[in-house]
N, C-alpha and C. Protein backbone atom coordinates (compact mmCIF):
# COMPACT_ATOMS: atom_id res chain seq x y z
N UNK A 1 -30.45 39.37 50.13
CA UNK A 1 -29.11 39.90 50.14
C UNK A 1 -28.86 40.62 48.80
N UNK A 2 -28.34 41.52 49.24
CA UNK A 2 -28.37 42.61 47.72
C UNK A 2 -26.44 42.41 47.18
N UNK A 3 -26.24 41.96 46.16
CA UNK A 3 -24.60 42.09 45.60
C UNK A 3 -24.27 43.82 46.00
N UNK A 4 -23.20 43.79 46.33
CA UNK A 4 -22.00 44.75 46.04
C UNK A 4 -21.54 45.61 44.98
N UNK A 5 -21.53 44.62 44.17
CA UNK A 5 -20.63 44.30 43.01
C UNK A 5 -21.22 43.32 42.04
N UNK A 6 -21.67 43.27 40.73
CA UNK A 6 -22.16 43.01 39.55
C UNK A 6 -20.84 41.31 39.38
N UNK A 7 -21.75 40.38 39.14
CA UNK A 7 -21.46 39.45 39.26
C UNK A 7 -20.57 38.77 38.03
N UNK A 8 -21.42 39.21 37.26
CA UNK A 8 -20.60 38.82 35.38
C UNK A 8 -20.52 40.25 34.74
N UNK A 9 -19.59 39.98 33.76
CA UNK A 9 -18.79 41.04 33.24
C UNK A 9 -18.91 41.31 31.56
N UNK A 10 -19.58 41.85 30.70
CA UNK A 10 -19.68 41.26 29.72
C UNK A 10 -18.60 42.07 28.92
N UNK A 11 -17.65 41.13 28.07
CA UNK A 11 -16.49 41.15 27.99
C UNK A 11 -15.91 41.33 26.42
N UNK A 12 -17.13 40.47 25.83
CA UNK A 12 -16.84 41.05 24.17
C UNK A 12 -18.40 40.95 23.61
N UNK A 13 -18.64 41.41 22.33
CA UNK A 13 -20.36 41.69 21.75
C UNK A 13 -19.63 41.61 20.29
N UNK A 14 -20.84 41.15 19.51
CA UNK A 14 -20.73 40.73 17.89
C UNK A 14 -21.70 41.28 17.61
N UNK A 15 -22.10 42.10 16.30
CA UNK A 15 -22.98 42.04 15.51
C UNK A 15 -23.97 42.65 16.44
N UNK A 16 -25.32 42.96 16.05
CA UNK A 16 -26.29 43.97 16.89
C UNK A 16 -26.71 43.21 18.37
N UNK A 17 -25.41 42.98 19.28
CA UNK A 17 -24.98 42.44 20.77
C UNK A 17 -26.06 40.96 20.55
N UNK A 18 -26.24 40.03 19.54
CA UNK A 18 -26.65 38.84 19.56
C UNK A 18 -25.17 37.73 19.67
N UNK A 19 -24.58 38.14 19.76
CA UNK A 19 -23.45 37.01 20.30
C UNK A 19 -22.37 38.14 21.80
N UNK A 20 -22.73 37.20 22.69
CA UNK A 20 -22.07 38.10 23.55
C UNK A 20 -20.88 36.62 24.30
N UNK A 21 -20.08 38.04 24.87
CA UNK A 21 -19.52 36.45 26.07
C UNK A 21 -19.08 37.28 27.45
N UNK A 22 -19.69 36.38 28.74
CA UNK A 22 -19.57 36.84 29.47
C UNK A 22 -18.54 36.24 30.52
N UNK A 23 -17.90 37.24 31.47
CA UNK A 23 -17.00 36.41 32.47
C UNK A 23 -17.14 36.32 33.63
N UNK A 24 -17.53 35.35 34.80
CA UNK A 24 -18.03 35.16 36.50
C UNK A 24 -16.84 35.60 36.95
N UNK A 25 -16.95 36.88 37.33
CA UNK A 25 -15.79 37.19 38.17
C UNK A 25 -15.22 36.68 39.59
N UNK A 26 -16.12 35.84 39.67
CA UNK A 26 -16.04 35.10 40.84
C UNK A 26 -15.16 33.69 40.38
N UNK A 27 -15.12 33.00 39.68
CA UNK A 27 -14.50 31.70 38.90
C UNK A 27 -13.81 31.81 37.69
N UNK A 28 -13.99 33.19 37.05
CA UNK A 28 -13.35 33.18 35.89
C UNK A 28 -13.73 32.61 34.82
N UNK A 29 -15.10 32.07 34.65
CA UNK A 29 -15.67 30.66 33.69
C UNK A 29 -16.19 31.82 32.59
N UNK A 30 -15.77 31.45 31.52
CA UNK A 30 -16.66 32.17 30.30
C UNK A 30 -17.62 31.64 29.72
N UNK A 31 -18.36 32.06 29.63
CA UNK A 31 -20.13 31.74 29.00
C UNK A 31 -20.35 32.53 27.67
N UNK A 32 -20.69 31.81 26.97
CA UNK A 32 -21.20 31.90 25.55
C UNK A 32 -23.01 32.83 24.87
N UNK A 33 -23.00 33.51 25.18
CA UNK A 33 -24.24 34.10 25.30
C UNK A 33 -25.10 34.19 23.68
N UNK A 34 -26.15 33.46 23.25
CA UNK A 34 -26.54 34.29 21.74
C UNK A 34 -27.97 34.26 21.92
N UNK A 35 -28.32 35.44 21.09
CA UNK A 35 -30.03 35.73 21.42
C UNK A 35 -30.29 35.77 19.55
N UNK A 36 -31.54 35.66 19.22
CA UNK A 36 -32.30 35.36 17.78
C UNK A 36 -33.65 35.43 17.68
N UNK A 37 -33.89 36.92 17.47
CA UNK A 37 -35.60 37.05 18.07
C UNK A 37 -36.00 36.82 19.46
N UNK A 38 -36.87 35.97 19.37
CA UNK A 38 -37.64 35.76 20.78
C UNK A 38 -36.74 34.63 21.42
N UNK A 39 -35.69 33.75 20.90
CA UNK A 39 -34.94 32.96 21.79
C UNK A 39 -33.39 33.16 21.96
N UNK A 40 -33.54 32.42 22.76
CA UNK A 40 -31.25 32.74 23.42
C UNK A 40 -31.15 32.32 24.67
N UNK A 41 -29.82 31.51 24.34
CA UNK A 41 -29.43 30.44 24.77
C UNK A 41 -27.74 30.73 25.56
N UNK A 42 -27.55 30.14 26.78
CA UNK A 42 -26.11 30.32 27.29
C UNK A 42 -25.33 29.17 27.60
N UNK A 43 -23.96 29.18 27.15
CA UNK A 43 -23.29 27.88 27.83
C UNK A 43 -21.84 28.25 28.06
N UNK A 44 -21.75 27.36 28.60
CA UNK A 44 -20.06 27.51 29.00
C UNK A 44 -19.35 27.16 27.73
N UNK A 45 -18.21 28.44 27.65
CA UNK A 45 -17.44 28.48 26.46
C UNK A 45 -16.39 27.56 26.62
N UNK A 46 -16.03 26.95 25.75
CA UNK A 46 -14.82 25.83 25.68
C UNK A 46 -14.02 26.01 24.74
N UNK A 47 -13.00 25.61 24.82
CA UNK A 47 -11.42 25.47 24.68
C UNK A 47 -11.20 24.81 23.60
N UNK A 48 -10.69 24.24 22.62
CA UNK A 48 -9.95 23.64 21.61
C UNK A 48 -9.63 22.24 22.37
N UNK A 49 -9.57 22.37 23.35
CA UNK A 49 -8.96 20.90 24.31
C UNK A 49 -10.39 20.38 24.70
N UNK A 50 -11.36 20.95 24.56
CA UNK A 50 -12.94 20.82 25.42
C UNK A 50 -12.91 21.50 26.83
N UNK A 51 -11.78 21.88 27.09
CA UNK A 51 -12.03 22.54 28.53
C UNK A 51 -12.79 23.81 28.98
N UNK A 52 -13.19 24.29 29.89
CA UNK A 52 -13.74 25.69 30.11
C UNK A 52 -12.88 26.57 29.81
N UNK A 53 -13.25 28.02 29.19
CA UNK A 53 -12.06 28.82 28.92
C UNK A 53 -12.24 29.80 30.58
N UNK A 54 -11.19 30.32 31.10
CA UNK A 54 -10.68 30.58 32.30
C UNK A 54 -9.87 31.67 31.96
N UNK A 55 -10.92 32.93 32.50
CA UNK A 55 -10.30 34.03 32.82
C UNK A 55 -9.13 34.46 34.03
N UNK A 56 -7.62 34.53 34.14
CA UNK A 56 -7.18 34.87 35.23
C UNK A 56 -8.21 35.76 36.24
N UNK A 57 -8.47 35.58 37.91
CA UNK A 57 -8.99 36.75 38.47
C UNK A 57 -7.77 37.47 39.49
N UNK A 58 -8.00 38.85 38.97
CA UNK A 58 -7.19 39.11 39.82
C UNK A 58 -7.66 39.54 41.37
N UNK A 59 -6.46 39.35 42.02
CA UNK A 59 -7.16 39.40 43.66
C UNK A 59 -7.61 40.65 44.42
C-alpha cells in the first residue's frame, strides 16, 4: 500500500538539521529527533508535566 500523503511533518531543525522535531499527523505526537555522526536516536517529546507534547490536528 503506497501513502497518499507523507506521514510526519518535520516541523522545526537546529543547528546543521542534527536536532529536529517531528509531528504524526495522524495523532499529533511530537518526536524528538537528533543525529551525531554515524548515530541518532528518536523519542517522544515530553511536556514539563512528563506528558506527550500534542499537536492540535486539524480535520
Amino acid at each position: 500500500m503506497v501513502a497518499k500523503e507523507k506521514r510526519f511533518e518535520k516541523v522545526y531543525s537546529q543547528g546543521a538539521g542534527s536536532t529536529e522535531i517531528w509531528v504524526d499527523k495522524e495523532t499529533g505526537v511530537n518526536y524528538l529527533y537528533h543525529s551525531s555522526g554515524y548515530s541518532g536516536g528518536l523519542t517522544v517529546l515530553l511536556g514539563k508535566d512528563g506528558k506527550p507534547v500534542i499537536t492540535p490536528i486539524e480535520a
